[in-house]
N, C-alpha and C. Protein backbone atom coordinates (compact mmCIF):
# COMPACT_ATOMS: atom_id res chain seq x y z
N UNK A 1 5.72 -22.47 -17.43
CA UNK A 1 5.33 -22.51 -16.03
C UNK A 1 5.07 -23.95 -15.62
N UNK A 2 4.89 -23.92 -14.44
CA UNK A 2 5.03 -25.64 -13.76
C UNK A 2 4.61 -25.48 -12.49
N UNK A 3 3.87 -25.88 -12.18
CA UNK A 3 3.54 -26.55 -10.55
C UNK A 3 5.25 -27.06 -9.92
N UNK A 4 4.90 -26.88 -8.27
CA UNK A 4 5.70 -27.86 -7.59
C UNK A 4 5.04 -28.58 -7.56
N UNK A 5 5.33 -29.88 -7.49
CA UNK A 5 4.70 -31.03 -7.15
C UNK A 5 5.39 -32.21 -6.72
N UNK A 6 6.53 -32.41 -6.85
CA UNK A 6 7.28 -33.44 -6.62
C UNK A 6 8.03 -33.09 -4.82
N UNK A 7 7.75 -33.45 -4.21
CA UNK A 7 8.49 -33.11 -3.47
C UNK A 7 10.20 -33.86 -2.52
N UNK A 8 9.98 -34.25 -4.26
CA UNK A 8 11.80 -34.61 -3.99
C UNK A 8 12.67 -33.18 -5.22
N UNK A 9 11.75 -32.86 -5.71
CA UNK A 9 12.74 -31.72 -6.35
C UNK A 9 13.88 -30.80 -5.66
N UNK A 10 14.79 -30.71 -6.26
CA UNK A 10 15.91 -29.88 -5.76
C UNK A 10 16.04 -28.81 -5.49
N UNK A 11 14.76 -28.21 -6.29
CA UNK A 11 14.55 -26.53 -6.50
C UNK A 11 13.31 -26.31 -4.67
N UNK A 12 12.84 -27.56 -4.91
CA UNK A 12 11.69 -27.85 -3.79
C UNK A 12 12.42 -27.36 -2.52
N UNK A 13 13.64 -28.55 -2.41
CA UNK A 13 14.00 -29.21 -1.02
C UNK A 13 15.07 -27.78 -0.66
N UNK A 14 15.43 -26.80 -1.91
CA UNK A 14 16.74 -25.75 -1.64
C UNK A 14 15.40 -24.40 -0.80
N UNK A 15 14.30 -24.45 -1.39
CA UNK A 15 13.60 -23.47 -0.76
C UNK A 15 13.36 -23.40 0.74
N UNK A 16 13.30 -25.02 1.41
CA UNK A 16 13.33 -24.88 2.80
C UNK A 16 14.03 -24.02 3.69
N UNK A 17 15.37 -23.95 3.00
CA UNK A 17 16.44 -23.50 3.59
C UNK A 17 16.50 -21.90 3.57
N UNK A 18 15.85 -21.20 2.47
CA UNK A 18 15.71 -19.65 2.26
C UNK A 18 15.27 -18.97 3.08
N UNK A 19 16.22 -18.13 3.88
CA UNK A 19 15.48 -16.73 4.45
C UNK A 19 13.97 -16.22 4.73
N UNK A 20 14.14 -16.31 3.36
CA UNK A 20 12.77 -15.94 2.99
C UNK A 20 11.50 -16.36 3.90
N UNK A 21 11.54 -17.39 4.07
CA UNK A 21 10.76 -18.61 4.32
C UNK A 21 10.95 -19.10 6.21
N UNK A 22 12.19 -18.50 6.47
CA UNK A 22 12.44 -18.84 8.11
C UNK A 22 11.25 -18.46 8.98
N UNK A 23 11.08 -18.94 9.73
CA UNK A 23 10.06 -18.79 10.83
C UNK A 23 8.72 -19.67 10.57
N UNK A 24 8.60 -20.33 9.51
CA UNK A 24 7.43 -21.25 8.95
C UNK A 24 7.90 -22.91 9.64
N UNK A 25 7.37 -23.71 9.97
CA UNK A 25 7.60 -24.65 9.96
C UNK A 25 7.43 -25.38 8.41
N UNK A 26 8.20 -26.86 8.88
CA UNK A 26 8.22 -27.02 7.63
C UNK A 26 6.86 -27.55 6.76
N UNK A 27 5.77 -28.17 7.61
CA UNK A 27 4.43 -28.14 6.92
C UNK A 27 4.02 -27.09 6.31
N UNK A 28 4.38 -26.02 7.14
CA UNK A 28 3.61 -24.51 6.74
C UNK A 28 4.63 -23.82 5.28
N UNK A 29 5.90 -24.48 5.24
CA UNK A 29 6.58 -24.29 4.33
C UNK A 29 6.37 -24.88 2.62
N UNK A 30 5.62 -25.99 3.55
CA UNK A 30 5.64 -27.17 2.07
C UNK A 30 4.13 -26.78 1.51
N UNK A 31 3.45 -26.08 2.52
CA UNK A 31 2.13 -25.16 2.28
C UNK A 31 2.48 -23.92 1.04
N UNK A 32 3.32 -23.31 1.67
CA UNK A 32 3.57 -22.31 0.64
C UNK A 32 4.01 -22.51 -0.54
N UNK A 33 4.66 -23.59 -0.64
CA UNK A 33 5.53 -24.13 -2.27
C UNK A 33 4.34 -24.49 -2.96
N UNK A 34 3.48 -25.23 -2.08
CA UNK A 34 2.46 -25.65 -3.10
C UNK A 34 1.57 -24.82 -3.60
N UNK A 35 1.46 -23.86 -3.01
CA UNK A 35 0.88 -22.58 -3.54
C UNK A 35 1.47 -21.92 -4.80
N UNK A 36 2.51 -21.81 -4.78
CA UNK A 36 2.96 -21.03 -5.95
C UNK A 36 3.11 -21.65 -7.41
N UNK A 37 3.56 -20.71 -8.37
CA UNK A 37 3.97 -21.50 -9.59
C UNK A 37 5.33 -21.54 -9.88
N UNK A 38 5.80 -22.13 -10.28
CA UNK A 38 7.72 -21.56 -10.85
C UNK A 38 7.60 -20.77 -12.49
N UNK A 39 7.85 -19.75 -12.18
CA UNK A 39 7.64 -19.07 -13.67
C UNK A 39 9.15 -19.03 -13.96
N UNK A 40 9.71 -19.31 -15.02
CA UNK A 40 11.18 -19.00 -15.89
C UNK A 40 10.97 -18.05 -16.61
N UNK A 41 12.33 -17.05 -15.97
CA UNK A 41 12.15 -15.57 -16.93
C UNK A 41 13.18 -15.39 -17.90
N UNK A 42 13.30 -14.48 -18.39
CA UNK A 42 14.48 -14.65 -19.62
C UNK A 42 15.14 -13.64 -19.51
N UNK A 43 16.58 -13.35 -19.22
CA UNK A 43 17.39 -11.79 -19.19
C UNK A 43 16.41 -11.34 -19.90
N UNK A 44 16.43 -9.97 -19.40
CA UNK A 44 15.64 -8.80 -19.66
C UNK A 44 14.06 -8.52 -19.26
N UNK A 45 13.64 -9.71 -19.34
CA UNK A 45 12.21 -9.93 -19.13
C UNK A 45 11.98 -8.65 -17.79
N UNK A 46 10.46 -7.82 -17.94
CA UNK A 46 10.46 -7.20 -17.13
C UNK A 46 9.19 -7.42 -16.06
N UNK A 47 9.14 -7.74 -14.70
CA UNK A 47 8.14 -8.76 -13.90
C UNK A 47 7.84 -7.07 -13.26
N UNK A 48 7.77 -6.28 -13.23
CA UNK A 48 7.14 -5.42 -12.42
C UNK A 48 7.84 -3.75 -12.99
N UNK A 49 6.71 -3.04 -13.45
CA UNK A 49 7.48 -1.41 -13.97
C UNK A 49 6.76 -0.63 -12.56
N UNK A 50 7.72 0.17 -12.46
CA UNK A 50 7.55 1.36 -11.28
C UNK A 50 6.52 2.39 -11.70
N UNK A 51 5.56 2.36 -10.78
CA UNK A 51 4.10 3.24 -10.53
C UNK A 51 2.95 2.70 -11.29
N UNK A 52 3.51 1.67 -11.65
CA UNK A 52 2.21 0.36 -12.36
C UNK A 52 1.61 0.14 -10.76
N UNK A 53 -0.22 -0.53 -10.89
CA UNK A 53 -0.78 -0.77 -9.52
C UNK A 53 -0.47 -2.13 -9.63
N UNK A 54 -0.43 -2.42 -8.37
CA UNK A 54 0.34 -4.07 -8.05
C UNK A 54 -0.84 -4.17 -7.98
N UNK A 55 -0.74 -5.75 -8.40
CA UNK A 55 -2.05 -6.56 -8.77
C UNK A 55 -2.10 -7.43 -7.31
N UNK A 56 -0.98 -7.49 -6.39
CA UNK A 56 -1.12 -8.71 -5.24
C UNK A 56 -0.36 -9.95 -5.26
N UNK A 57 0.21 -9.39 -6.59
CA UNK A 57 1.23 -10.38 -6.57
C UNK A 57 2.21 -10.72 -5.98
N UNK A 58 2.94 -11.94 -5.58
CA UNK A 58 4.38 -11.58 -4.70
C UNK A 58 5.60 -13.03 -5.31
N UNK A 59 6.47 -12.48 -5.43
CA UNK A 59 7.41 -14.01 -5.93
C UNK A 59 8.70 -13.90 -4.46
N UNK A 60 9.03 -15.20 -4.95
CA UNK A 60 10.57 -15.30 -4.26
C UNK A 60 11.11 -15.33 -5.61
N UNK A 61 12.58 -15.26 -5.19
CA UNK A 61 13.75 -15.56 -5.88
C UNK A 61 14.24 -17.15 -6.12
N UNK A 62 13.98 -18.19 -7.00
CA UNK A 62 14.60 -19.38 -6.72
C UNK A 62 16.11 -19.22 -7.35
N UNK A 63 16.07 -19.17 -8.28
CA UNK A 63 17.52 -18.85 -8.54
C UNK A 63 17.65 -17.69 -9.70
N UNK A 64 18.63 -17.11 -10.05
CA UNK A 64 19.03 -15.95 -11.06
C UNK A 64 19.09 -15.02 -9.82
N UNK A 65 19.12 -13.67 -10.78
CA UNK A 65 18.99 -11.75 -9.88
C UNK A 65 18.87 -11.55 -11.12
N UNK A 66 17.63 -10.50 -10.03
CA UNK A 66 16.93 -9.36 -11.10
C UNK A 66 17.49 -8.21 -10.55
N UNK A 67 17.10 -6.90 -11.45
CA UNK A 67 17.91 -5.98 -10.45
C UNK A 67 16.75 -4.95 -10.34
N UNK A 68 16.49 -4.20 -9.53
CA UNK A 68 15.48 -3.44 -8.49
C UNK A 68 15.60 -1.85 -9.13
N UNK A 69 15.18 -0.96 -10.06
CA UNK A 69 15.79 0.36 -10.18
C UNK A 69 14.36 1.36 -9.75
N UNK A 70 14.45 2.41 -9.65
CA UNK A 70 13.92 3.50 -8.61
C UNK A 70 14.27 4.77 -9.25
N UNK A 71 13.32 5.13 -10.48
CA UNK A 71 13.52 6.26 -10.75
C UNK A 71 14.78 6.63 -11.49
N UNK A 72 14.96 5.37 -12.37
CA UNK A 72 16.35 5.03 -13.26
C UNK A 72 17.45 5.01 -12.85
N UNK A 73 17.57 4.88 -11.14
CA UNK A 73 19.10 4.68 -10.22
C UNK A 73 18.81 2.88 -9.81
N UNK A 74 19.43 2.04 -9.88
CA UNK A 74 19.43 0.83 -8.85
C UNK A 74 19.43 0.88 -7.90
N UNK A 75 18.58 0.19 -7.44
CA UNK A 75 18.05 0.18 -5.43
C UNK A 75 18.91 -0.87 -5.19
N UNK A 76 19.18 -2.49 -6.23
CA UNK A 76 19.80 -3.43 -5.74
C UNK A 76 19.66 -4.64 -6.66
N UNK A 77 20.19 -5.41 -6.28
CA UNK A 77 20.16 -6.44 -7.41
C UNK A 77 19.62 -7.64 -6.36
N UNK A 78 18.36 -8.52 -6.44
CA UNK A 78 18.12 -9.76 -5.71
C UNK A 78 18.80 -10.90 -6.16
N UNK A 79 18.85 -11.54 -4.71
CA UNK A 79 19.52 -12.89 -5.27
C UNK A 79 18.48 -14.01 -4.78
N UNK A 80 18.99 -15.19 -4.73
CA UNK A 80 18.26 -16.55 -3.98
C UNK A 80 17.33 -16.32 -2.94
N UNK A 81 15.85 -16.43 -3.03
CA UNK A 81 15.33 -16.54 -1.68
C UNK A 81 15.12 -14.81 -1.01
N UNK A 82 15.17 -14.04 -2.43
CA UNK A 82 14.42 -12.32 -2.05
C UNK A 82 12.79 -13.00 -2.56
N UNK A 83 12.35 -11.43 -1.42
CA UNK A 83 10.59 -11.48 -1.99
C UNK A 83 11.33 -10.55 -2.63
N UNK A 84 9.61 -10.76 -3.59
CA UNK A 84 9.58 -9.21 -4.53
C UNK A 84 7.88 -8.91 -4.40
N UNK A 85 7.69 -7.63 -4.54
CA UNK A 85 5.61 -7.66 -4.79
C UNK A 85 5.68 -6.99 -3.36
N UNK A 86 6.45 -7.66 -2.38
CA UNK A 86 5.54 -7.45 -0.92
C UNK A 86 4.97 -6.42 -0.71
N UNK A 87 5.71 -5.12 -1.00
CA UNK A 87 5.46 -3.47 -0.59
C UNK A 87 4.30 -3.65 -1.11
N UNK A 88 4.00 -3.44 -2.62
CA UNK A 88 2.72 -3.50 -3.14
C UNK A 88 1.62 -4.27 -2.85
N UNK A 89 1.44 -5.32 -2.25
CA UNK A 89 0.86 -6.17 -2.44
C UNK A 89 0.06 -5.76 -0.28
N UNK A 90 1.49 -5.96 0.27
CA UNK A 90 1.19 -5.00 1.94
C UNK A 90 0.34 -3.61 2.36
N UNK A 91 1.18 -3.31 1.14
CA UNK A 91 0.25 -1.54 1.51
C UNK A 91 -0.23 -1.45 0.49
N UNK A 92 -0.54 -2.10 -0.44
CA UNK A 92 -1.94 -1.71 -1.43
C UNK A 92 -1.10 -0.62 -2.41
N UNK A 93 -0.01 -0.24 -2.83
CA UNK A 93 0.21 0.60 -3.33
C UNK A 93 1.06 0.18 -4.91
N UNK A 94 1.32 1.56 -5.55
CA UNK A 94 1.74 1.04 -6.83
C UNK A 94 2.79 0.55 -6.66
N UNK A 95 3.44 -0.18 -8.01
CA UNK A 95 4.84 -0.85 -7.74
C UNK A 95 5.85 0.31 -7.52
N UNK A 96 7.07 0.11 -6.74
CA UNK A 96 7.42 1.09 -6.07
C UNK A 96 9.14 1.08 -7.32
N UNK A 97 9.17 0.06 -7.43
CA UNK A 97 10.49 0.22 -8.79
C UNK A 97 10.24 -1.06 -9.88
N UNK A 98 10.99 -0.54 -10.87
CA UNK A 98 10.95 -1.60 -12.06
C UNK A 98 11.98 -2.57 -11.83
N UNK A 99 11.63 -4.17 -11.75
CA UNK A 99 12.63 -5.21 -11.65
C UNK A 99 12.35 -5.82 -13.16
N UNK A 100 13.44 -6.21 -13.61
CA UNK A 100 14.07 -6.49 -14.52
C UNK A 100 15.26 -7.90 -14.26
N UNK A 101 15.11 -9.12 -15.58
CA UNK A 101 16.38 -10.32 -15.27
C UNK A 101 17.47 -9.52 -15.45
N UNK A 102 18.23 -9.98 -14.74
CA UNK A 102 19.63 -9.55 -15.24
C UNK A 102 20.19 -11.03 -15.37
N UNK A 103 19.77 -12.13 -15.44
CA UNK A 103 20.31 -13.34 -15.72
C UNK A 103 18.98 -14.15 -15.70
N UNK A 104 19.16 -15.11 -16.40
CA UNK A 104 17.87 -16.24 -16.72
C UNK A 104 17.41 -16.63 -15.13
N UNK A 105 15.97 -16.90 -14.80
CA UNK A 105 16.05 -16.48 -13.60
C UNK A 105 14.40 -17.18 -13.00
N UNK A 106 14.87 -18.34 -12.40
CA UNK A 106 13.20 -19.09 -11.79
C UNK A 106 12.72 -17.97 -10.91
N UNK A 107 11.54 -17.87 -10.71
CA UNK A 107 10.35 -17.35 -9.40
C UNK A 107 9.56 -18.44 -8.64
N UNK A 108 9.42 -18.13 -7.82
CA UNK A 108 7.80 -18.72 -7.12
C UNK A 108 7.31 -17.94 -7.35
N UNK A 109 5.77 -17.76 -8.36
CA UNK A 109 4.81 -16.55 -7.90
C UNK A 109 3.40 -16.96 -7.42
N UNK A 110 3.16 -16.37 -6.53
CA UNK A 110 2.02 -16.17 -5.94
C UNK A 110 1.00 -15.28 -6.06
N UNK A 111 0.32 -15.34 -7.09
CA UNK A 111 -1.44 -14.60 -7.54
C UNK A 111 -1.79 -14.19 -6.17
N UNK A 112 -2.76 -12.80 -6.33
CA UNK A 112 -3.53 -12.51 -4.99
C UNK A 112 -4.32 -13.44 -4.80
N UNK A 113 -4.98 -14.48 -5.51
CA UNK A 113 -5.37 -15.03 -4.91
C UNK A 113 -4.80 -16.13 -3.56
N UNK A 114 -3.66 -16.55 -3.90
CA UNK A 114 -2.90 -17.28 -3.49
C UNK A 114 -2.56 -16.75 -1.76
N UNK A 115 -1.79 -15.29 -2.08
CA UNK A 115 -1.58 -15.12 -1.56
C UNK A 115 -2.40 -14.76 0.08
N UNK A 116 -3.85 -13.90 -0.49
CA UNK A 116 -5.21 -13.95 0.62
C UNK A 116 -5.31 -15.41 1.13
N UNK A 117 -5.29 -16.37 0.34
CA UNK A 117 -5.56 -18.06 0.88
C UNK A 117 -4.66 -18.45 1.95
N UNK A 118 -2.91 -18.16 1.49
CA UNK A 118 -1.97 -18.60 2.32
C UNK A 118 -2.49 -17.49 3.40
N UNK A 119 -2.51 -15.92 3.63
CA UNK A 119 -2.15 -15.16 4.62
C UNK A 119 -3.39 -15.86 5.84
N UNK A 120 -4.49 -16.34 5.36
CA UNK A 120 -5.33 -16.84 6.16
C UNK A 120 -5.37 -17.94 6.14
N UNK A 121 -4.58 -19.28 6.21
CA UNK A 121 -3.80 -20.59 6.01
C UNK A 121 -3.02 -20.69 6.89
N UNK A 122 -1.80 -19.74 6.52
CA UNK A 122 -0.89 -19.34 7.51
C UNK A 122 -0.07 -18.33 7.55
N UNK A 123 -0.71 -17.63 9.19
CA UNK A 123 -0.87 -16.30 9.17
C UNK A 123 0.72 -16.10 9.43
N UNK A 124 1.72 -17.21 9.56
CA UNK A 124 2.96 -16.58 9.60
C UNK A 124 3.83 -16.00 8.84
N UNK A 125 2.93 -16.42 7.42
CA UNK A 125 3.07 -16.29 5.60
C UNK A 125 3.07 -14.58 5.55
N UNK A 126 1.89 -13.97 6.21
CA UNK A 126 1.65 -12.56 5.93
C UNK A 126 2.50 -12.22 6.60
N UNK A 127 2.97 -12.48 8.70
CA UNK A 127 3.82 -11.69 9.23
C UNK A 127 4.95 -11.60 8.35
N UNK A 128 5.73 -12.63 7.54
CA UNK A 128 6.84 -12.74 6.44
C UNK A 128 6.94 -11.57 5.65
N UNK A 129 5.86 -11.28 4.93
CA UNK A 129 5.36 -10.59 3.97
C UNK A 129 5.47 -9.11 5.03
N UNK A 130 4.70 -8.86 6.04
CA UNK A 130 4.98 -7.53 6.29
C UNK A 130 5.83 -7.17 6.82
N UNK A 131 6.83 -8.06 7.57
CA UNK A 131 7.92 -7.99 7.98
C UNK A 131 9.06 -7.28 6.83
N UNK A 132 9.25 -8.34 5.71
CA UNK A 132 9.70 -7.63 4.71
C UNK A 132 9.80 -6.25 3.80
N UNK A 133 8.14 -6.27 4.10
CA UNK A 133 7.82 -5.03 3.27
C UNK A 133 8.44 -3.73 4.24
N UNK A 134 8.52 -4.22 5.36
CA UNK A 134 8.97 -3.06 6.53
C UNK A 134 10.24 -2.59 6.14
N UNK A 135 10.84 -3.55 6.13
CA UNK A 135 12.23 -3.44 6.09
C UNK A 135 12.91 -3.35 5.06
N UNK A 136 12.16 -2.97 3.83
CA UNK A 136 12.56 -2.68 2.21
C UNK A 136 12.28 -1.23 2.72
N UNK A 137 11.11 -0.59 2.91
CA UNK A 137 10.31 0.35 3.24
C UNK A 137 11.84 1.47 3.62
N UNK A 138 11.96 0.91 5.25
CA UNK A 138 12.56 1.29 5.83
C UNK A 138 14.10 1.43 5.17
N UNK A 139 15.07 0.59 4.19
CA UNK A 139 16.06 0.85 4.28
C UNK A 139 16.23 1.24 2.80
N UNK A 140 15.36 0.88 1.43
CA UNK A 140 15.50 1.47 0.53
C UNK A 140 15.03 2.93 0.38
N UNK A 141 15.52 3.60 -0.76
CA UNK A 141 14.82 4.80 -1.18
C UNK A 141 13.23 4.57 -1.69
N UNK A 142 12.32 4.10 -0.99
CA UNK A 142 10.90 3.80 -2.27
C UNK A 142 10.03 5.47 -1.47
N UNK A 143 10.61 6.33 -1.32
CA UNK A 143 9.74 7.66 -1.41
C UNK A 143 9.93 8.52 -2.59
N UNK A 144 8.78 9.59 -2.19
CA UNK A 144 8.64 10.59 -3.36
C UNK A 144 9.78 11.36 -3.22
């Protein structure tokens, strides 16, 4: 694991540009990087099992895909600049599928703590976050 800190890094300066992250300015952007950690995962490594309670955690995608499964079917495979955590972490609920590397694979992750600090830091961080979680909600299978 590693801090951002440099902010001439490549991994730094490619996050501006992510989806993920649109609607932040870029202070409020360079806010959030510094918040997180870069964790390196290893094919297979497993960052979240389905109906485990989310701890509040939430990552982006910096680079690799993991893939998303739901009751032993695939929901999807993430690429560059996906959240992951949000559902859980939004509605308080258990993890809703097991993600898994499917290729060697950086994160940003963000601890609840992190994440309570940024949502009240900057509150455009949470609209991100529930925005997302809406729209996983809404277009994946995560029901009973």
């Amino acid at each position: 694991m590693r801090l951002f800190s440099d902010s001439s890094d490549a991994r730094l300066e490619r996050l501006f540009a992510l989806e993920s992250l649109s609607g932040l300015s870029k202070k409020e952007v360079r806010q959030v990087i510094q918040a997180g950690t870069l964790v390196e995962v290893q094919v297979g490594h497993v960052l979240a099992e389905e109906d485990e309670l989310a701890d509040g955690s939430v990552y982006v995608v910096v680079s690799g895909s993991l893939n998303v499964v739901q009751s032993g079917e695939p929901i999807r495979t993430t690429s560059e600049g996906d959240l992951l955590g949000e559902i859980g972490t939004v509605a308080g609920l258990y993890r809703t599928a097991t993600v898994t590397a499917d290729t060697e694979s950086e994160l940003l992750h963000f601890p609840a703590d992190a994440v309570a600090q940024l949502s009240a830091d900057v509150p455009a961080f949470r609209a991100i976050l529930e925005r997302a979680a809406g729209k996983r909600l809404s277009r994946d299978r995560y029901t009973e």
